[in-house]
Protein backbone atom coordinates (compact mmCIF):
# COMPACT_ATOMS: atom_id res chain seq x y z
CA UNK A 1 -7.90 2.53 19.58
CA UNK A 2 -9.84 1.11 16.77
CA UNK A 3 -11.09 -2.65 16.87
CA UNK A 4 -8.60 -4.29 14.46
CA UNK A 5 -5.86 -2.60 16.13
CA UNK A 6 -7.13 -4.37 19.33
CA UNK A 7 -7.33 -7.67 17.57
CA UNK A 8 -3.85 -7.39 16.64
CA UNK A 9 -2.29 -6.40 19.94
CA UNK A 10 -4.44 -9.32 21.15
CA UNK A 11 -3.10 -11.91 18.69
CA UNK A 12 0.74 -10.92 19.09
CA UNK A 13 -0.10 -11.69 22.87
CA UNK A 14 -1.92 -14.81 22.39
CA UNK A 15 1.43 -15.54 19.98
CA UNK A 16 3.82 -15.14 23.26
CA UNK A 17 1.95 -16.80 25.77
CA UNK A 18 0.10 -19.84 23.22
CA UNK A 19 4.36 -20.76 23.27
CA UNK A 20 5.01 -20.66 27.10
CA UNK A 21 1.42 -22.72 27.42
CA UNK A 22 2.61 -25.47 24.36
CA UNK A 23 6.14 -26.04 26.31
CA UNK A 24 4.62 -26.72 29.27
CA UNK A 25 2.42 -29.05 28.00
CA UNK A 26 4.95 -30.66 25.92
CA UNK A 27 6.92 -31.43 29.07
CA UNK A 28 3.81 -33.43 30.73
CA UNK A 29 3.10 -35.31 27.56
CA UNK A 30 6.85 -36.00 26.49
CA UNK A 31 7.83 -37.40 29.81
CA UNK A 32 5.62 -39.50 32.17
CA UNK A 33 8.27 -38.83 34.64
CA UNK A 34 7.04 -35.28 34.92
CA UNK A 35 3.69 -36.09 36.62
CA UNK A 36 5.12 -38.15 39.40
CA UNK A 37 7.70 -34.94 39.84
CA UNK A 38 4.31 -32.52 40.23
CA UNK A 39 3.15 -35.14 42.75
CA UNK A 40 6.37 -34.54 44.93
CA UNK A 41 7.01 -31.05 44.46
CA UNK A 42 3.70 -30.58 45.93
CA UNK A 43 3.98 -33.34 48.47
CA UNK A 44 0.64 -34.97 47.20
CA UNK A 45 -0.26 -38.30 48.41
CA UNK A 46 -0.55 -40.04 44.78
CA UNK A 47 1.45 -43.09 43.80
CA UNK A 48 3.81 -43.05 41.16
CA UNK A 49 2.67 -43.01 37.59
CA UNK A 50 3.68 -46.18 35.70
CA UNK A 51 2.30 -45.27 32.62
CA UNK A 52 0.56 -42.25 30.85
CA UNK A 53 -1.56 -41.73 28.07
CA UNK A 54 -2.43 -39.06 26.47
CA UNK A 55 -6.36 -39.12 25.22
CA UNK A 56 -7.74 -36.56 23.12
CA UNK A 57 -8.13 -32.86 24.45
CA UNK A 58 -11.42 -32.54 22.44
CA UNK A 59 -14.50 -32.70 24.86
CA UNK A 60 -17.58 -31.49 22.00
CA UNK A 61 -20.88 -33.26 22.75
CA UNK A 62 -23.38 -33.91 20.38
CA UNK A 63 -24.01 -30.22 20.55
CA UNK A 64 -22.34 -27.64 17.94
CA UNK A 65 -20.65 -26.13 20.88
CA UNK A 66 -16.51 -26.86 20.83
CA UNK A 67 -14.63 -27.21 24.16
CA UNK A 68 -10.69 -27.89 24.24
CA UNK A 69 -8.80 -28.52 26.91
CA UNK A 70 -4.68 -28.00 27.20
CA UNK A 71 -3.86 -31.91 27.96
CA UNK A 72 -5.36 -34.91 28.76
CA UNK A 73 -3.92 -37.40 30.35
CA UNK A 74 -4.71 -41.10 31.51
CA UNK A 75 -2.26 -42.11 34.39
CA UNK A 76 -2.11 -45.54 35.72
CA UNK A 77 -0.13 -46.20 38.67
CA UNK A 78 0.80 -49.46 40.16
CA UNK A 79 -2.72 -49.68 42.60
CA UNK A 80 -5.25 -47.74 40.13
CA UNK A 81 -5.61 -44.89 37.51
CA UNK A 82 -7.10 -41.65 36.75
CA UNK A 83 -7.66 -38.76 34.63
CA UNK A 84 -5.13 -35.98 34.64
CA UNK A 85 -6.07 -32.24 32.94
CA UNK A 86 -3.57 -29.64 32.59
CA UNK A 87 -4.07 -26.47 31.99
CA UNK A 88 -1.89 -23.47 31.81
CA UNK A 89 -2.98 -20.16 32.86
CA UNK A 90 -0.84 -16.98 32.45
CA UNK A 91 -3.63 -14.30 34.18
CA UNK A 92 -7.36 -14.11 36.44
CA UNK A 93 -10.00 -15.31 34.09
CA UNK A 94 -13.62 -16.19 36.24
CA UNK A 95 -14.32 -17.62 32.80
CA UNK A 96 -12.24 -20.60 33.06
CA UNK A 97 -13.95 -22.07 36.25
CA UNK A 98 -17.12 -22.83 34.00
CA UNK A 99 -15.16 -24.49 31.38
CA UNK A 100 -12.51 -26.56 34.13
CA UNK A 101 -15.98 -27.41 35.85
CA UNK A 102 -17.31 -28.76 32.53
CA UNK A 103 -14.03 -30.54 31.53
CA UNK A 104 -13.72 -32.31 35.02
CA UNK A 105 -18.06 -33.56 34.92
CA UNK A 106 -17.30 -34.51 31.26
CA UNK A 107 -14.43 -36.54 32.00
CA UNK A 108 -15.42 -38.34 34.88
CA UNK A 109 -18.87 -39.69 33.21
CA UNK A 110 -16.71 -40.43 29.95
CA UNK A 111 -14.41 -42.65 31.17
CA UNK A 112 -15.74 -43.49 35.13
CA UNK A 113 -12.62 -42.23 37.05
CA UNK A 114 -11.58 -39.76 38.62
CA UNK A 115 -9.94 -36.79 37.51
CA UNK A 116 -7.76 -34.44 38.92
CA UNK A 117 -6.95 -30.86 37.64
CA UNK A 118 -3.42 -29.31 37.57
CA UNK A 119 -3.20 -25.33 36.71
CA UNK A 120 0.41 -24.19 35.75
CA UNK A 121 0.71 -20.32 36.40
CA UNK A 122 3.28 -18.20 35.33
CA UNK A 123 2.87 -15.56 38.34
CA UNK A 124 1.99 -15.67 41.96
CA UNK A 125 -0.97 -13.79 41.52
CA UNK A 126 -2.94 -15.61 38.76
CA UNK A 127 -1.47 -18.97 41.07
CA UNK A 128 -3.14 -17.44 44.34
CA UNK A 129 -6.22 -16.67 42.41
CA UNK A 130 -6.47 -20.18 40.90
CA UNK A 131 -5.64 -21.93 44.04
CA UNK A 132 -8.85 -20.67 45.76
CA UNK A 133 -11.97 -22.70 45.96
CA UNK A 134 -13.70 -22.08 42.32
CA UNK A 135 -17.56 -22.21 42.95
CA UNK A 136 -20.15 -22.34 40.31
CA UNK A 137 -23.30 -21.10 41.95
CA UNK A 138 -26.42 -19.45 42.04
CA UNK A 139 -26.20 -16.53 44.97
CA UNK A 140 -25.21 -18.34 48.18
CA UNK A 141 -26.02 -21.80 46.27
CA UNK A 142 -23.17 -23.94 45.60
CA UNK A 143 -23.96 -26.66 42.56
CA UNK A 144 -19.96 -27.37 42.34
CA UNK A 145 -16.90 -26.53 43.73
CA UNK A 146 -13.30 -27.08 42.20
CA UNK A 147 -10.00 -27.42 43.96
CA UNK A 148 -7.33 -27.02 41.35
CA UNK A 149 -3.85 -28.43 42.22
CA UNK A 150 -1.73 -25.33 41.19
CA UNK A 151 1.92 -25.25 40.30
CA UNK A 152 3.10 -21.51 40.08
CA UNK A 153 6.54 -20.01 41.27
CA UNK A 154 5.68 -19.94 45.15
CA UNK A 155 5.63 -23.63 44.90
CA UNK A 156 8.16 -25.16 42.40
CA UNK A 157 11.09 -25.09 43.43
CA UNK A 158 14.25 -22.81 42.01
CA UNK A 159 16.62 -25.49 40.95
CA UNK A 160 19.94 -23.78 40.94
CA UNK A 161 22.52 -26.55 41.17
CA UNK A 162 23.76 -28.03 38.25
CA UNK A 163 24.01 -31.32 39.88
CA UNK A 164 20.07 -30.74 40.24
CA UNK A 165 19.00 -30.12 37.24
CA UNK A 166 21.13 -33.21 35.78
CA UNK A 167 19.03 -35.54 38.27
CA UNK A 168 15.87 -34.16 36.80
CA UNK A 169 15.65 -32.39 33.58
CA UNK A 170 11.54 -32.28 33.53
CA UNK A 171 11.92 -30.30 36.99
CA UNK A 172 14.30 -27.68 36.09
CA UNK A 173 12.56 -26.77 32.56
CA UNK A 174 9.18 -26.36 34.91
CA UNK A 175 11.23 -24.83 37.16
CA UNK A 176 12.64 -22.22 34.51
CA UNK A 177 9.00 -21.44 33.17
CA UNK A 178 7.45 -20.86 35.99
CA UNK A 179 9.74 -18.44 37.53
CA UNK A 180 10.47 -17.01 34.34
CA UNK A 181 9.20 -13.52 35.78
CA UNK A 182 11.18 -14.24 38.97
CA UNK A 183 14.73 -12.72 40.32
CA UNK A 184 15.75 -16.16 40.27
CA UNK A 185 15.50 -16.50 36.73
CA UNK A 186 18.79 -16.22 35.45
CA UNK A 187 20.67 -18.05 37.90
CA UNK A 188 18.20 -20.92 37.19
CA UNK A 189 19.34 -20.75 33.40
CA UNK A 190 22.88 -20.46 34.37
CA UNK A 191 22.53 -23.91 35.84
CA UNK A 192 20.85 -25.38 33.20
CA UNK A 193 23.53 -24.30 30.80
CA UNK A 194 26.16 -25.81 33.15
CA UNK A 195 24.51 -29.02 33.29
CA UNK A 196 23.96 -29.11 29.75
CA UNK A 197 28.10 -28.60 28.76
CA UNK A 198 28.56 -31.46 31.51
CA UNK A 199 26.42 -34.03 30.04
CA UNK A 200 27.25 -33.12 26.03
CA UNK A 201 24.57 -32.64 23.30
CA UNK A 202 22.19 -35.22 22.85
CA UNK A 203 18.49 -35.50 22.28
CA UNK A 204 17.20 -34.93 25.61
CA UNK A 205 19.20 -31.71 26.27
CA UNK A 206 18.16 -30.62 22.80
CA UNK A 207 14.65 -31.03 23.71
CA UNK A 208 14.64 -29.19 27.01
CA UNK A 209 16.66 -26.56 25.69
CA UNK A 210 13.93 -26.11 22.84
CA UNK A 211 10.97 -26.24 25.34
CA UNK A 212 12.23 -23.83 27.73
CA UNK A 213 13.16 -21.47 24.47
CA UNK A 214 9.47 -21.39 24.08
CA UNK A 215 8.66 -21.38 27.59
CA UNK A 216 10.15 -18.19 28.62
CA UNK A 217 10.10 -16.48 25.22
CA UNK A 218 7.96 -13.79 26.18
CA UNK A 219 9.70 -12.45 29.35
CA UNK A 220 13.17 -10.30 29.43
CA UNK A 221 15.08 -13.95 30.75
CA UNK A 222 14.47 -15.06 26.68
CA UNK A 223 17.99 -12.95 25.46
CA UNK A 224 20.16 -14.80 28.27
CA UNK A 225 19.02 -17.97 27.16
CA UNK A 226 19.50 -17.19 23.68
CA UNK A 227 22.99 -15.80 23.92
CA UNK A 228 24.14 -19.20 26.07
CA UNK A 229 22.00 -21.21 23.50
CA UNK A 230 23.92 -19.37 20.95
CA UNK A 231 27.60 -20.62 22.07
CA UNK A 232 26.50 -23.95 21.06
CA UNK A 233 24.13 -24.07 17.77
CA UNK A 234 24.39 -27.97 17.83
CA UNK A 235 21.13 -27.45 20.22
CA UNK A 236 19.08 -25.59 17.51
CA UNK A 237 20.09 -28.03 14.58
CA UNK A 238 19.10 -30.89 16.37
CA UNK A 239 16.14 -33.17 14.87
CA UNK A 240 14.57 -32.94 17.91
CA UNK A 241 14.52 -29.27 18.13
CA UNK A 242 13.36 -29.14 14.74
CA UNK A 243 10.68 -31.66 15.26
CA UNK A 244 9.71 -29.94 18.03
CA UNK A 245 9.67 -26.41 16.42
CA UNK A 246 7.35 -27.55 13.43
CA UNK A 247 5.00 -28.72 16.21
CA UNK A 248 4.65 -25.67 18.00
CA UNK A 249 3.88 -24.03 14.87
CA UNK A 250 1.02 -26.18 14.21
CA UNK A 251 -0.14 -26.24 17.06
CA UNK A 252 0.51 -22.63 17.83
CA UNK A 253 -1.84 -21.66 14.73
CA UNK A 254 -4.92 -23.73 16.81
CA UNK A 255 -3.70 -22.17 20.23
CA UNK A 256 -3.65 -18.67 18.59
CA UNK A 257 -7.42 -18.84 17.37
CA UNK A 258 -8.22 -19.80 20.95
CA UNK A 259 -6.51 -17.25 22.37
CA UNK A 260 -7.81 -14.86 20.36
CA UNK A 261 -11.39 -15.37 21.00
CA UNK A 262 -10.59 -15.52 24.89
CA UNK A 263 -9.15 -12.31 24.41
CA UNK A 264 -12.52 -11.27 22.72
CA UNK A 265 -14.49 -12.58 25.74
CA UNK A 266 -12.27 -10.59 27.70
CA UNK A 267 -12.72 -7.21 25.86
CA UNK A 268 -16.58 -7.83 25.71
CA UNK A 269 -16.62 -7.89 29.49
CA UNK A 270 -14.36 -5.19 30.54
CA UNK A 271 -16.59 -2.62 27.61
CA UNK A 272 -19.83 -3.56 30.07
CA UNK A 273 -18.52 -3.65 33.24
CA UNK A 274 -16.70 -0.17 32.19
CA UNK A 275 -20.46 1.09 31.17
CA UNK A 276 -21.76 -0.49 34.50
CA UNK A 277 -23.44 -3.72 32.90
CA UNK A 278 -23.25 -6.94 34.58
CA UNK A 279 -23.33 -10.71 33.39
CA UNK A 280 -25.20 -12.91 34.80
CA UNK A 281 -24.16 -15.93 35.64
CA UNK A 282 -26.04 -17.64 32.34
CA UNK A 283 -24.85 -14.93 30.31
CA UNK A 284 -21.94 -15.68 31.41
CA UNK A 285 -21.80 -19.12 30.56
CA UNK A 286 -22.86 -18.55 27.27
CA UNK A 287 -20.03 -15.79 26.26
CA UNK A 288 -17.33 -19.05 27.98
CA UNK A 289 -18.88 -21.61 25.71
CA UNK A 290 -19.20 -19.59 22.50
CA UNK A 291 -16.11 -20.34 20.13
CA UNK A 292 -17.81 -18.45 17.02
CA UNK A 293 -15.63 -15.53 16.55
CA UNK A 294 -18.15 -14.26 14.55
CA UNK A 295 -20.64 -14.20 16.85
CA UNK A 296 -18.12 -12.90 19.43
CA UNK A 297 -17.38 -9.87 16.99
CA UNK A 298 -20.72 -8.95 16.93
CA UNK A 299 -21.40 -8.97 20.71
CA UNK A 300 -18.10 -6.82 20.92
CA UNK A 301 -19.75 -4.15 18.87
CA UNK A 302 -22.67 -4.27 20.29
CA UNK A 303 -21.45 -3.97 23.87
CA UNK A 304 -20.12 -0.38 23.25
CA UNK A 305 -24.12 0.57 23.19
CA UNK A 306 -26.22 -1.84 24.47
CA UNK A 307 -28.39 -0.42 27.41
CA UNK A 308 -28.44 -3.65 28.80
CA UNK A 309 -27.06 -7.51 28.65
CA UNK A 310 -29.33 -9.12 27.42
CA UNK A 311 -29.33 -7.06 24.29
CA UNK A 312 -26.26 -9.24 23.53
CA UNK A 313 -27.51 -12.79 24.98
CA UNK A 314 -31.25 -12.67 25.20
């Protein structure tokens, strides 16, 4: 398969999953409510947020290199405050540790508090991988070790009762996206669409039915929601849904680069390890940091025939 055919199947991806990624988001920074219901799914020992705040996601030092993360979020609650980064993750990527590890030192000597890291996965297995202990080291040497909170499908709960999802609408759209893949799926939707008739249209339900519209887009669930969606159009004309669609296409233009250049990263490490060359851990550092996509198109080529790594990072 030639290169620019790889680029595009990567792009269409990064298309489907940049949407699932935005909605969640969306839901943290639209309602504070949703990070106190995080803290009790999980059974976490924070207080309740009060307030939230979302600072900017842009964490480039003086240095030309450029390092996003999802969200960013300042919570105070009623005794003290902290930093809050989420970060959704739809597969394994060793990668990421690196940057969360950054994000986390940067964040802490920015603004002198501390900061906690929440990983939304859309499967159990990227969830069990990203609930593990994330080390960056040097052999047996430990410089840092991160323990992600992680909110996947073996955690949040199915909410299946209309009555439910009326209580708590933030819950039951992270509900729907991350078990989006699940056999649950559809009668989670079923209950949102009940609960939706009983309360009538108005902005809220407009806005949840638009985020979890984008947050299950990419999986077979999508059509159901569509068809019930489809009953009732007054959803889709809604300023809010509109609003919120001309967002996510702005956004989703910004997420799409990014995920196109991860999926770069990606391709230039499965072409070594497939001709039995390994990273090390500086190399690979510098492939997680490096946004050029120039840069990464030329170490993509040249990975197909380099006889070793460092004919691609010095």
């Amino acid at each position: 398969m030639s290169d620019s055919n790889n680029y595009s199947i990567a792009g269409t991806f990064a298309g489907m999953i940049s949407s699932s990624h935005e909605a969640m988001h969306t839901i943290f920074t639209h309602d504070a409510a949703a990070i106190t219901h995080a803290f009790r799914v999980l059974d976490l020992p924070f207080p309740d947020a009060v307030e939230v705040e979302q600072i900017s996601v842009d964490l480039t030092e003086t240095a030309p290199v450029e390092r996003r993360a999802d969200t960013i979020l300042r919570v105070r609650t009623a005794c003290d405050e902290f930093i809050l980064v989420v970060e959704a993750q739809s597969s394994r990527d060793p990668s990421r540790v690196a940057a969360w590890a950054y994000y986390v030192t940067f964040l802490h000597n920015k603004y002198g508090l501390p900061v906690v890291l929440i990983v939304v996965c859309h499967d159990r297995e990227t969830a069990a991988w990203a609930r593990q202990p994330m080390r960056v080291a040097y052999h047996r040497w430990t410089s840092i070790t991160l323990h992600p909170i992680v909110l996947g499908p073996d955690n949040v709960p199915a909410i299946t009762s209309p009555a439910e999802v009326l209580r708590d609408l933030p819950l039951a759209a992270i509900s729907a996206i991350t078990h989006a893949r699940e056999p649950e799926i559809d009668e989670i939707l079923e209950a949102i669409v009940t609960a939706f008739r009983r309360r009538g249209q108005d902005d809220q339900t407009a806005f949840y039915a638009e985020l979890i519209e984008q947050g299950i887009s990419h999986t077979e669930a999508a059509k159901f929601w569509r068809d019930q969606m489809a009953i009732d159009l007054s959803f889709f004309r809604s300023e809010s849904a509109q609003l919120l669609r001309a967002q996510g296409r702005e956004q989703g233009r910004e997420e799409g680069r990014e995920e196109l250049e991860k999926a770069r990263r990606e391709a230039i490490v499965t072409v070594l390890t497939a001709r039995g060359l390994e990273l090390s851990v500086r190399q690979q550092q510098q492939l997680a940091t490096t946004c050029d996509s120039d840069q990464l198109d030329k170490w993509l080529t040249q990975a197909a025939t380099a006889d070793a790594a460092t004919e691609l990072f010095g």
